[in-house]
Protein backbone atom coordinates (compact mmCIF):
# COMPACT_ATOMS: atom_id res chain seq x y z
CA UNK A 1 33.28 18.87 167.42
CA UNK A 2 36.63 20.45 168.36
CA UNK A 3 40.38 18.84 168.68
CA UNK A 4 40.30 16.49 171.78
CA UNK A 5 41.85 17.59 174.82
CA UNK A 6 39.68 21.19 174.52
CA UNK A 7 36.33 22.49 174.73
CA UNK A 8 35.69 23.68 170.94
CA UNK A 9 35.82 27.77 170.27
CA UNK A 10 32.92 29.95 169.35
CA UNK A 11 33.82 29.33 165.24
CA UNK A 12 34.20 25.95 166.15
CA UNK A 13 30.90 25.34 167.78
CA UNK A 14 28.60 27.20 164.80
CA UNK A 15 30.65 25.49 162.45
CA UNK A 16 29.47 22.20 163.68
CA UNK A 17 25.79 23.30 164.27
CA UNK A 18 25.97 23.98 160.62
CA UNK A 19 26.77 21.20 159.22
CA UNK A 20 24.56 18.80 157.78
CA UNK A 21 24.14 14.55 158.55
CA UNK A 22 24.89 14.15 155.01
CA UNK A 23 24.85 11.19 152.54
CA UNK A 24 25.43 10.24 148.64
CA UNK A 25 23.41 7.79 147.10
CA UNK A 26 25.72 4.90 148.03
CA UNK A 27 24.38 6.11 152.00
CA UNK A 28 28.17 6.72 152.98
CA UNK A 29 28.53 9.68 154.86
CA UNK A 30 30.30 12.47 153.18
CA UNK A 31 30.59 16.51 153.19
CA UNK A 32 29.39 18.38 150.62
CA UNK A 33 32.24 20.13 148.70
CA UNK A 34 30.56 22.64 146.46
CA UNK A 35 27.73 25.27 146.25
CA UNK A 36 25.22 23.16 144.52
CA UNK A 37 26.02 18.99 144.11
CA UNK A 38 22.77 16.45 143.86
CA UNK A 39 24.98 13.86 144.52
CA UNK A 40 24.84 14.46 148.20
CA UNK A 41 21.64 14.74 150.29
CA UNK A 42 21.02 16.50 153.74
CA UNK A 43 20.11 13.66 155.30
CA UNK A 44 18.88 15.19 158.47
CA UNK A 45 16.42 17.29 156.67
CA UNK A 46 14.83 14.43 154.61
CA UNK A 47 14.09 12.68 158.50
CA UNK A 48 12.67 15.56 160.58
CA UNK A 49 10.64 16.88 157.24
CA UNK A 50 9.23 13.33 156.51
CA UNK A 51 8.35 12.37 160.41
CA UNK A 52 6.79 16.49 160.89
CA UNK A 53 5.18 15.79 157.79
CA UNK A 54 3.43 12.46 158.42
CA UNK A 55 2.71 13.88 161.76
CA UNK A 56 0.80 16.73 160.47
CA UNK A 57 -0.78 14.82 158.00
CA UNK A 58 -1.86 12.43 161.10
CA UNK A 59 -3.14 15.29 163.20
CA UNK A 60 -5.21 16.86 160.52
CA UNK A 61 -6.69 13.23 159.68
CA UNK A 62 -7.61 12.29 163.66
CA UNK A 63 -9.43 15.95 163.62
CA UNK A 64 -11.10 15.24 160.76
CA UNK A 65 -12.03 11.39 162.00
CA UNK A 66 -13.01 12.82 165.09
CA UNK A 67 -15.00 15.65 164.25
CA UNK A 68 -18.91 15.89 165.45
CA UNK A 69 -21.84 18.51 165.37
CA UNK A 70 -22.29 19.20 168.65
CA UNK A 71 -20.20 21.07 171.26
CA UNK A 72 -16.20 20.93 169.84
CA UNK A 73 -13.52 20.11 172.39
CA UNK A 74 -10.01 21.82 172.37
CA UNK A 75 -8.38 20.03 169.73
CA UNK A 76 -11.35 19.95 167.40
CA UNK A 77 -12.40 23.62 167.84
CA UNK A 78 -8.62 24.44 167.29
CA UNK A 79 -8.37 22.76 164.41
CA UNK A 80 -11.79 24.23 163.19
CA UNK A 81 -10.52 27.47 163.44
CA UNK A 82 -7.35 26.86 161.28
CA UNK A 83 -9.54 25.23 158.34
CA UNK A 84 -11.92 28.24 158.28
CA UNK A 85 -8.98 30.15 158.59
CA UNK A 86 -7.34 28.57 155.40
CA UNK A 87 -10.87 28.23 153.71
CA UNK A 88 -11.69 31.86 153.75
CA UNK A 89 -8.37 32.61 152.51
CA UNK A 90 -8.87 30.39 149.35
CA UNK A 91 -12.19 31.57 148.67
CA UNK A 92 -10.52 35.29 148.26
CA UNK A 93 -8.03 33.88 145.97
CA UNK A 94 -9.33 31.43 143.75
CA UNK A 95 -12.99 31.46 142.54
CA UNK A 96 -13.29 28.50 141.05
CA UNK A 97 -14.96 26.00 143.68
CA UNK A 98 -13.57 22.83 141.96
CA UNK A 99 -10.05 23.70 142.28
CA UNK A 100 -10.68 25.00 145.77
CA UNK A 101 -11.74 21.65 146.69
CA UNK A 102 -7.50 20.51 146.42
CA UNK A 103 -5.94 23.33 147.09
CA UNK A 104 -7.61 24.12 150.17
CA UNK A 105 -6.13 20.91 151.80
CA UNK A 106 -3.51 21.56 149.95
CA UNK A 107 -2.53 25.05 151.57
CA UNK A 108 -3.50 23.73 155.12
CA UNK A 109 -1.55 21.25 154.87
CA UNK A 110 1.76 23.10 153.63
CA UNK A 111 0.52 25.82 156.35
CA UNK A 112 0.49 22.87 159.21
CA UNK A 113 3.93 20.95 158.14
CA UNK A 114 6.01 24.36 157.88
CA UNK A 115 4.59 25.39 161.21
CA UNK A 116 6.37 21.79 162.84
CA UNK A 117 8.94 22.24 160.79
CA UNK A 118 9.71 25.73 161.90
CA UNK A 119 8.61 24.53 165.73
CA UNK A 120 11.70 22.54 166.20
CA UNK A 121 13.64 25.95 166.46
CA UNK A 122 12.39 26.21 169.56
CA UNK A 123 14.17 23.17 171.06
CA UNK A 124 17.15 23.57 172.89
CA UNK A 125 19.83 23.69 170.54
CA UNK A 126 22.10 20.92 171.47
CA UNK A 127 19.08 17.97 172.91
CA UNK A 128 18.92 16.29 169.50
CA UNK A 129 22.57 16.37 168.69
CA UNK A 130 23.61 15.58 171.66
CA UNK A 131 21.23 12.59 171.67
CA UNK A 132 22.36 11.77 168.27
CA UNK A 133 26.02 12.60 168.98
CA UNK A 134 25.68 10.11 172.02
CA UNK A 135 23.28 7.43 171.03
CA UNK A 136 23.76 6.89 167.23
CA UNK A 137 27.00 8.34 165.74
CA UNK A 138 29.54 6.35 165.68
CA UNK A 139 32.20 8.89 165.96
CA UNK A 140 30.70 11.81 168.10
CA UNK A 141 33.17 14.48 167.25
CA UNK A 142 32.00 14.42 163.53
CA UNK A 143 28.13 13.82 164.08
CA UNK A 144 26.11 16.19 162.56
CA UNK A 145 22.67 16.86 163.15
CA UNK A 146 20.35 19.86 162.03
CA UNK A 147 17.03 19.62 163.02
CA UNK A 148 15.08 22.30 161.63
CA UNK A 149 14.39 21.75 157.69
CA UNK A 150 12.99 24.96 156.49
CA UNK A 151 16.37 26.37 157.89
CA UNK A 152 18.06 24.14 155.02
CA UNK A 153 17.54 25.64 151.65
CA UNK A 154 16.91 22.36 149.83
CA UNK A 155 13.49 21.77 151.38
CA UNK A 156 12.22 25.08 151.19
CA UNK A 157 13.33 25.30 147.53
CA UNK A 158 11.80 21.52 147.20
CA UNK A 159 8.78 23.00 148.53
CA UNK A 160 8.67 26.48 146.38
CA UNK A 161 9.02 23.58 143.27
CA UNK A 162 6.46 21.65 144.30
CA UNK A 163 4.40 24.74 144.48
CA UNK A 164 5.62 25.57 141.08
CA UNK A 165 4.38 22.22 139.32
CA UNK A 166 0.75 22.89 140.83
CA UNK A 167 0.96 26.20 138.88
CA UNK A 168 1.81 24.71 135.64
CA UNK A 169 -0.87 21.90 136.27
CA UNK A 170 -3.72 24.53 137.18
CA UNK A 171 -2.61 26.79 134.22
CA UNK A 172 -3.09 23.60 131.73
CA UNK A 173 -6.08 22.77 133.08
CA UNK A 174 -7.73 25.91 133.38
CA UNK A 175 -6.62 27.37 130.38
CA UNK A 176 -5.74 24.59 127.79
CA UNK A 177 -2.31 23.92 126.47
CA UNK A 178 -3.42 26.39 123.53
CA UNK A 179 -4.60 28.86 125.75
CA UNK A 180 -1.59 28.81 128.05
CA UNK A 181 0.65 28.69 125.39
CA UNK A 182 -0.84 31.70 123.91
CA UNK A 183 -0.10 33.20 127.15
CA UNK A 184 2.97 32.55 127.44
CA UNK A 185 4.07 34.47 124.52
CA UNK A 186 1.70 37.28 124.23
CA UNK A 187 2.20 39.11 127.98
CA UNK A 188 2.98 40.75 128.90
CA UNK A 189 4.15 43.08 125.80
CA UNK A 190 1.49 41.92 123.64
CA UNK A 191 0.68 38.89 120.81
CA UNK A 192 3.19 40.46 118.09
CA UNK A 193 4.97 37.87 116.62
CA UNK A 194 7.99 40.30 116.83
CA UNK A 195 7.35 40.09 121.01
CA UNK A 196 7.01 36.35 121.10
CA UNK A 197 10.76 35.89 122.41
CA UNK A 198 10.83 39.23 124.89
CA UNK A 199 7.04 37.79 126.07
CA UNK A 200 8.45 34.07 126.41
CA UNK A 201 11.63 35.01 128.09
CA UNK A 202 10.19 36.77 130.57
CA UNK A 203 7.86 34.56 132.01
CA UNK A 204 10.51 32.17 132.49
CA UNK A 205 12.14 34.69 135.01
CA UNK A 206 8.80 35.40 136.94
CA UNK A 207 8.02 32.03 137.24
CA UNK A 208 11.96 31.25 138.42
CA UNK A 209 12.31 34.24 140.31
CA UNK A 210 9.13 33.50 142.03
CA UNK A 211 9.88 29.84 143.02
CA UNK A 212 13.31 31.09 144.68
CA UNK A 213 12.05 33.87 146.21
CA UNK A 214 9.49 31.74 147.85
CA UNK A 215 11.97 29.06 149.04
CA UNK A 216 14.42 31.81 150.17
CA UNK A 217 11.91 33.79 152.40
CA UNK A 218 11.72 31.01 154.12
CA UNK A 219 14.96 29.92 154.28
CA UNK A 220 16.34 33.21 155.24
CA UNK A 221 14.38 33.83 158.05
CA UNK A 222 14.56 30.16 160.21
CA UNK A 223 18.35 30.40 159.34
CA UNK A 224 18.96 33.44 160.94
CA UNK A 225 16.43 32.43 163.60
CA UNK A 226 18.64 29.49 164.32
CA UNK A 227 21.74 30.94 163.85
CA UNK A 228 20.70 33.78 167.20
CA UNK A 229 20.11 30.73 169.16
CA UNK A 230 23.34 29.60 168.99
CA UNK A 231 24.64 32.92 169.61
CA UNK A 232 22.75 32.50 172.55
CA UNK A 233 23.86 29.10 173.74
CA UNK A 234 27.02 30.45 173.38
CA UNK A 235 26.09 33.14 176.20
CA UNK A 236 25.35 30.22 178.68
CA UNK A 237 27.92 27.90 177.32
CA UNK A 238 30.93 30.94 178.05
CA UNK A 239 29.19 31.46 182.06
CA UNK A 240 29.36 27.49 182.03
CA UNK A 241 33.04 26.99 181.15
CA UNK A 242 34.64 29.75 182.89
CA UNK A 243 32.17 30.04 186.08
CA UNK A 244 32.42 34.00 186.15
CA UNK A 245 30.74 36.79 184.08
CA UNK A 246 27.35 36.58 185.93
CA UNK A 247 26.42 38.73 183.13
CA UNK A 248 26.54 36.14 180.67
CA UNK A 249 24.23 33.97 182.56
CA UNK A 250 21.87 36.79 183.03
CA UNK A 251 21.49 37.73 179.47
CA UNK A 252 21.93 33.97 178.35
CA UNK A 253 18.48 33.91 180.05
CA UNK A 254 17.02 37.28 179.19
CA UNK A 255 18.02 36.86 175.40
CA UNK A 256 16.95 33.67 175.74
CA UNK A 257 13.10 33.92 176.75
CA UNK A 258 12.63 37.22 174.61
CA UNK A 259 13.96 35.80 171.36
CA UNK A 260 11.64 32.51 171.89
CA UNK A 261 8.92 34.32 172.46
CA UNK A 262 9.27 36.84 169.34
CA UNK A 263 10.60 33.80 167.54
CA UNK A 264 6.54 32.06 168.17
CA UNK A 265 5.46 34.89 166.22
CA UNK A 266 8.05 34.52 163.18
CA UNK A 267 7.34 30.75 162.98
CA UNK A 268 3.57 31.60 162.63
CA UNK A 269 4.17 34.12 160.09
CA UNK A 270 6.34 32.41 157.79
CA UNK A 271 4.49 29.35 157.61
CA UNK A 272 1.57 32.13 156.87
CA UNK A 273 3.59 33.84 154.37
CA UNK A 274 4.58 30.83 152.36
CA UNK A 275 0.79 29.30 152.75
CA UNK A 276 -0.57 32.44 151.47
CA UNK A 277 1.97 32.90 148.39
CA UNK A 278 1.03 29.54 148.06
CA UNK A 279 -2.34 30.25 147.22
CA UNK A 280 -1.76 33.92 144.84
CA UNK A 281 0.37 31.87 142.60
CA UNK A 282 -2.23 29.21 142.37
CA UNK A 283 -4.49 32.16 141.90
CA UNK A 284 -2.85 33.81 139.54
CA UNK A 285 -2.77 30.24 137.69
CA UNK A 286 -6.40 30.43 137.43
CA UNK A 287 -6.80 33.88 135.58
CA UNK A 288 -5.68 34.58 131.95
CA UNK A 289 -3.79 37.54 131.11
């Protein structure tokens, strides 16, 4: 993490935390070099995503396994609530039952896996990469480990794609690949041929600017979310080292429990947000200009 034979500096100690475990396709480890490169793969990301995701999935499935018509317990009635939740929400987006019947898993699903996903901002900053650093890396001053995804712009931008693909799929079946063609080049300036290019070109840059704007709400948000707790480590880490400045451990512990427990509510929301934009654009999908 920092040049042996001292504790690593404040610059030195984000730096690391930002790093990524990451691999090329030949699994070698390696640093990524420039902006965008799809040689290399955050490696980290693709493990905590898959496992949250698989859990969710599992969770979601044991509810649904387990659910009976008489008197709910906890989980269940938890669980109940979220579907209805998600249901109702669908139902004032998209009025077309049949479609509902996918995208309403669809959007609680994406709602539950973003909420784990964001969750993991809540554990203490260094447990997982110290147990990785300790247990698994090989060389411990170099191992990197992030383990909140949706604070890595590659999965929320994987996710805002994914997103994107259902749109195009529910605009050709809805509408016909005549009918969303037509669409495509008569809006939003109208169906003169002489507008077919202005019409065309731009809604190529709603549909991109929508997909990245999606991803980077997201990612915006848990980044900066992560990045305060490591300002805040750095609060306890400073009383730690030096064993004065009481008022380091004091507001290590105050900024501490008031940033978790605002940060519960921003976790929520933006796994909200990003269900709910979810389902407008797969709304919007559905109805013809």
């Amino acid at each position: 993490m920092a040049a042996e034979g001292h504790a690593p500096t404040s610059g030195e100690y984000i730096t690391h935390h930002l790093q990524h475990w990451q691999k090329n396709f030949a699994f070698e480890d390696v640093k990524q070099t420039s902006i965008v490169d799809f040689s290399v793969f955050n490696f980290d990301s693709l493990i905590y995503s898959t496992v949250l995701g698989l859990l969710a999935v599992f969770l979601l499935w044991r509810a649904a396994r387990k659910a009976h018509s008489g008197v709910p317990g906890r989980f269940q009635a938890a669980v109940e609530i979220l579907v209805e939740m998600v249901d109702n929400q669908a139902k004032a987006v998209i009025h077309n039952e049949k479609s509902r019947r996918l995208i309403g898993p669809v959007a609680l699903t994406v709602f539950v896996w973003i909420f784990f996903m964001n969750f993991m901002d809540m554990l203490p900053v260094d447990w997982l990469p110290s147990l990785f650093a300790n247990h698994v890396a090989h060389d411990p001053a170099h191992a990197y480990q992030r383990v909140v995804p949706t604070a890595d712009l590659s999965t929320t931008l994987s996710l805002s794609t994914f997103v994107l693909g259902l749109v195009f799929f529910y605009s050709l079946k809805i509408k016909g690949l005549g009918g969303w063609g037509h669409e495509l080049i008569s809006a939003p300036f109208g169906a003169h041929p002489v507008l077919w290019p202005f019409n065309f070109a731009m809604q190529v840059i709603e549909f991109v600017a929508k997909t990245v704007s999606h991803g980077m709400r997201l990612f915006g948000n848990m980044f900066a979310g992560e990045l305060v707790f490591m300002l805040i480590a750095l609060m306890g880490g400073g009383w730690a080292l030096t064993g004065t400045g009481i008022g380091l451990a004091i507001g290590h512990v105050l900024a501490g429990t008031v940033w978790t427990l605002f940060h519960i509510l921003v976790i929520t929301l933006q796994a909200f947000i990003f269900m709910m934009l979810t389902l407008i654009y797969l709304g919007q999908a559905h109805d013809a200009h």
